[in-house]
Protein backbone atom coordinates (compact mmCIF):
# COMPACT_ATOMS: atom_id res chain seq x y z
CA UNK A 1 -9.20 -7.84 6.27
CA UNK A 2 -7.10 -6.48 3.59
CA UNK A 3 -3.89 -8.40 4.97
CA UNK A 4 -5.80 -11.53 4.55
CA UNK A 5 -7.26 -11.16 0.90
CA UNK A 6 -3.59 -10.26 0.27
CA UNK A 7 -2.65 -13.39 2.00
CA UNK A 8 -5.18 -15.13 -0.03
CA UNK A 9 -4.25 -13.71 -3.63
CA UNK A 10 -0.48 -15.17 -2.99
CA UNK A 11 -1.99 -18.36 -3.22
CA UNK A 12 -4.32 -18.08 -6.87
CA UNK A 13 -2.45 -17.98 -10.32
CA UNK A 14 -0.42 -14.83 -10.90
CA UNK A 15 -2.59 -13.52 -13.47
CA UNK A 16 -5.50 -13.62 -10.61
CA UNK A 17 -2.86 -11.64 -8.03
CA UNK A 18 -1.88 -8.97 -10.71
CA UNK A 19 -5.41 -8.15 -11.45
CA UNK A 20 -6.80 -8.18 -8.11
CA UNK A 21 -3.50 -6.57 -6.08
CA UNK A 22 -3.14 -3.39 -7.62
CA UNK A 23 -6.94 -2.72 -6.77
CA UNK A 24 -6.40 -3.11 -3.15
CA UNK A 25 -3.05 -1.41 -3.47
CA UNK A 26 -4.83 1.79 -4.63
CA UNK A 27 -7.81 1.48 -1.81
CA UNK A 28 -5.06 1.20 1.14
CA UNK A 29 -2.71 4.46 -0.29
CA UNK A 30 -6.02 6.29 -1.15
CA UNK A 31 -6.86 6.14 2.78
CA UNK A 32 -3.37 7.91 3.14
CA UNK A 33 -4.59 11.03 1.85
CA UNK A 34 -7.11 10.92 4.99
CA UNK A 35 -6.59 14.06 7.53
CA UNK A 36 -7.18 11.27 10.19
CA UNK A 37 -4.03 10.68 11.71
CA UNK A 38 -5.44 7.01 13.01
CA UNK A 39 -6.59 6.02 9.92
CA UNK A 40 -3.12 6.93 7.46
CA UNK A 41 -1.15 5.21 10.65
CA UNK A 42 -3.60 2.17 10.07
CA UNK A 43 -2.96 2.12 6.13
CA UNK A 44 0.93 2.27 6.66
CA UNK A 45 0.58 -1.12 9.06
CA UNK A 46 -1.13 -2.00 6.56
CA UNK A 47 1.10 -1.48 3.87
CA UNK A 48 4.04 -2.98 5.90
CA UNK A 49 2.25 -6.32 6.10
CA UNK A 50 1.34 -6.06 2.59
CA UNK A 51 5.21 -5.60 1.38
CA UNK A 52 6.20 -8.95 4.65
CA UNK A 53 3.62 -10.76 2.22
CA UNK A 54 4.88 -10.16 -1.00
CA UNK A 55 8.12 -9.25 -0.82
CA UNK A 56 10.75 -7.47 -2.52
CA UNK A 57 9.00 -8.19 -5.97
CA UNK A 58 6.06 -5.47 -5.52
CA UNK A 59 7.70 -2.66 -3.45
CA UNK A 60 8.19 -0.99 -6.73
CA UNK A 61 4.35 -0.93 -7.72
CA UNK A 62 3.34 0.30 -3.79
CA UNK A 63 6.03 3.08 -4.35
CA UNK A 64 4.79 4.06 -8.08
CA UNK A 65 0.97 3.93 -6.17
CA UNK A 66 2.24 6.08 -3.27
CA UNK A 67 4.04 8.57 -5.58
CA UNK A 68 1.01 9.18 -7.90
CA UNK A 69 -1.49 9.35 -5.16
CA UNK A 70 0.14 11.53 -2.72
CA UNK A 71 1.95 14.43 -4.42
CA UNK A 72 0.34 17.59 -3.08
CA UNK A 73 1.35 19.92 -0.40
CA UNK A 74 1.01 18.25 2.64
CA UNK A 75 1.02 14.72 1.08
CA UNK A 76 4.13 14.66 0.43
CA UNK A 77 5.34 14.66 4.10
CA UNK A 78 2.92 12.17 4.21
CA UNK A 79 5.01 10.45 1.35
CA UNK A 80 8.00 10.72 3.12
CA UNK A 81 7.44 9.47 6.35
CA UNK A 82 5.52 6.06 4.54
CA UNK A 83 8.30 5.22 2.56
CA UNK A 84 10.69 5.79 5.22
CA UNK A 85 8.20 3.29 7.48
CA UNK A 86 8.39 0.78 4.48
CA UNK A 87 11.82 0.73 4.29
């Protein structure tokens, strides 16, 4: 579902997409910080589509997102191995 309102926001005016994008940004790294191995491998697939979408222009914002959301302990493995999937 998130893929496709993603899908759908490339279409509206930018001002629409930078309002709404960054909210669904932050819902889809928030599910990162999960324990649930499942669910943070279904947020990176996520995440992957989300940066095929938009391209090159927002990796920066998904990195800042990822950076400020997971920087504790065990998140930042977590971190690592995202990033590395993004790239």
């Amino acid at each position: 579902m998130t893929v496709g309102l993603i899908r759908l926001l490339v279409k509206f005016p930018k001002e629409i997409f930078r309002i709404e994008f960054p909210k669904i940004v932050n819902k889809v790294v928030k599910n990162l910080r999960t324990k649930d191995n499942d669910e943070r491998q279904f947020a990176r697939k996520v995440l992957v589509e989300i940066v095929r979408i938009t391209g090159p222009y927002f990796f920066h914002y998904i990195l800042k997102e990822l950076k400020y959301f997971l920087k504790e302990g065990w998140e930042m493995h977590i971190l690592n191995f995202t990033v590395f999937t993004l790239i």
